[in-house]
Protein backbone atom coordinates (compact mmCIF):
# COMPACT_ATOMS: atom_id res chain seq x y z
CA UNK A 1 106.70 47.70 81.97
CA UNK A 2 106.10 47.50 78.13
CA UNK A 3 109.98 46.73 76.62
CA UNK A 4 109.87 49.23 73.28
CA UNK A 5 108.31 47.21 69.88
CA UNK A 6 112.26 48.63 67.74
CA UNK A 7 110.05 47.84 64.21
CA UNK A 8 107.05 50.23 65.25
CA UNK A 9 109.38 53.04 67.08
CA UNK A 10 111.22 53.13 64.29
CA UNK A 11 108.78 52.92 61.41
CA UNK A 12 106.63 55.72 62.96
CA UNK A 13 109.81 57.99 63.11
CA UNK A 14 110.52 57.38 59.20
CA UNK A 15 106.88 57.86 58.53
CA UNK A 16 106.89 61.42 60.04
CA UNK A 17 110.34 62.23 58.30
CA UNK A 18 108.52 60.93 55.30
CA UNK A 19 105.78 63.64 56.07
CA UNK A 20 108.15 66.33 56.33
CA UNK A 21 110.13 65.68 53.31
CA UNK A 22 106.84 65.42 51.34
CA UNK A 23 106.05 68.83 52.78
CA UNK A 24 109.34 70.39 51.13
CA UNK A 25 108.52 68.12 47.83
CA UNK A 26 104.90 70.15 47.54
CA UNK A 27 106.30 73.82 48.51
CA UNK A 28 109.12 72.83 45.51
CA UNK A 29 105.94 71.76 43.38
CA UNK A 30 107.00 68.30 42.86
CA UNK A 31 103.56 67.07 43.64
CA UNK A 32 103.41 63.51 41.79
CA UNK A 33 106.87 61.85 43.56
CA UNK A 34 105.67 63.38 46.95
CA UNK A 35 102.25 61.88 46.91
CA UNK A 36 103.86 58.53 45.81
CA UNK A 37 106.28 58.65 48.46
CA UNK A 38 104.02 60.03 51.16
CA UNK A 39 101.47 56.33 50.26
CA UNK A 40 104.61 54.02 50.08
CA UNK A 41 106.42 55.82 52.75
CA UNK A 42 103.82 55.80 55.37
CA UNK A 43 102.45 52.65 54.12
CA UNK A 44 105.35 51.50 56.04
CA UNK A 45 104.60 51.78 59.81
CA UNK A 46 101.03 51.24 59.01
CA UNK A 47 101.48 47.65 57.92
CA UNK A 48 104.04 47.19 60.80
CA UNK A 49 100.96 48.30 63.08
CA UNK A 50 98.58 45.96 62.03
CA UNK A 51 100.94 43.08 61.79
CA UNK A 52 101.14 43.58 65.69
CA UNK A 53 97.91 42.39 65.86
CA UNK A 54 98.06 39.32 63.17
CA UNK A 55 95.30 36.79 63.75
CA UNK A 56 98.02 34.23 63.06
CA UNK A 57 101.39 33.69 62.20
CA UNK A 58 100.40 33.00 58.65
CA UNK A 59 98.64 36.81 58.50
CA UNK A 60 101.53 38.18 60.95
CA UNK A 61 104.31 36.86 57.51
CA UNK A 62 101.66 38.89 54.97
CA UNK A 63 101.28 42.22 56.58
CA UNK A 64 105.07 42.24 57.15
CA UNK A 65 105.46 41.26 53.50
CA UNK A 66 103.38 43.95 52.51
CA UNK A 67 105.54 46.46 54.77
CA UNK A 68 108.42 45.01 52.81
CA UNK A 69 107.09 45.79 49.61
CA UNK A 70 106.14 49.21 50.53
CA UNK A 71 109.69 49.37 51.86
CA UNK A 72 111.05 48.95 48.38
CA UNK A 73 108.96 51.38 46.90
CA UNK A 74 109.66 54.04 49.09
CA UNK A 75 113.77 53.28 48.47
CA UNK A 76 112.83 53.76 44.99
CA UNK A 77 111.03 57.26 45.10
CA UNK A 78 113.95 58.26 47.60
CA UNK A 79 116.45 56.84 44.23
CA UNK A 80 114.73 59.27 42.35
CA UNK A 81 114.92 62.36 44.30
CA UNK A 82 118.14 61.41 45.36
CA UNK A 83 119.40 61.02 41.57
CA UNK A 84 117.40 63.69 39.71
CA UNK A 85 119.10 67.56 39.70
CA UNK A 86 116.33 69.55 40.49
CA UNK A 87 114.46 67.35 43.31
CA UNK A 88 115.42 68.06 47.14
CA UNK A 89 117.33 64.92 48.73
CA UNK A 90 117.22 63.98 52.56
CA UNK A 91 120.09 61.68 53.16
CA UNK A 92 118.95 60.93 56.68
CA UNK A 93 115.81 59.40 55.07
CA UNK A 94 117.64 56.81 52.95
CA UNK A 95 120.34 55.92 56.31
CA UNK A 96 116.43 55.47 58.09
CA UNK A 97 115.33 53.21 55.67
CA UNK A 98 118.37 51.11 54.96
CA UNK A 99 117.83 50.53 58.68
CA UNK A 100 114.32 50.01 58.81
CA UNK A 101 114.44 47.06 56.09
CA UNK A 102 117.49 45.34 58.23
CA UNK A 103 115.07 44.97 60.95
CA UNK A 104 111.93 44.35 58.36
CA UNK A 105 113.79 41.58 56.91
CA UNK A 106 115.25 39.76 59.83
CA UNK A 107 111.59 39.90 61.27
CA UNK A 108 110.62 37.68 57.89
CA UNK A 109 113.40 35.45 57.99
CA UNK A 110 113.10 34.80 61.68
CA UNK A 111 109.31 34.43 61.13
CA UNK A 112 109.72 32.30 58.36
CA UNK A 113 111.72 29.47 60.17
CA UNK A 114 110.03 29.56 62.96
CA UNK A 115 106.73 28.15 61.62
């Protein structure tokens, strides 16, 4: 029996919350952050995916990285909705996050001194 990969669970579940915030972004015409976030945000879990299948260590550190980066992006879009008046906010999304980058970087530190 497989024991559950924490990183991917939990990086598709923000992706799909990501797609259904996006969804209320478009119907609110708000077209430009939601497309941003909907890249950065499922950018997430998609980097995560591939890193589980790193040709080495080395590549394992860069596809995480590149999560990590796409990490801080997203926070930022979710900033901006969060922050600006007339843009719809999903708190849940920024606790999922906040979350999601614990584990992110704990995965590069540990990978880091490990080499």
């Amino acid at each position: 029996m497989d024991k559950e990969n924490v990183v991917v669970s939990k990086s598709i579940d923000f992706a799909l919350g990501i797609i259904a915030f996006c969804e209320i972004l478009e119907s609110k015409r708000k077209f430009i952050i939601a497309n941003q976030l909907l890249k950065s945000g499922t950018s997430i879990g998609a980097n995560i995916h591939e890193a589980q299948n790193a040709e080495s260590r080395a590549d394992f550190i860069h596809k995480i990285k590149i999560a990590a980066k796409e990490l801080e992006e997203t926070k930022y879009w979710l900033l901006l909705c969060e922050k600006a008046s007339s843009y719809p906010f999903d708190e849940s999304l920024k606790i999922q996050i906040n979350e999601l980058g614990l584990i992110v970087y704990k995965i590069l530190s540990t990978s880091k001194n490990n080499k």
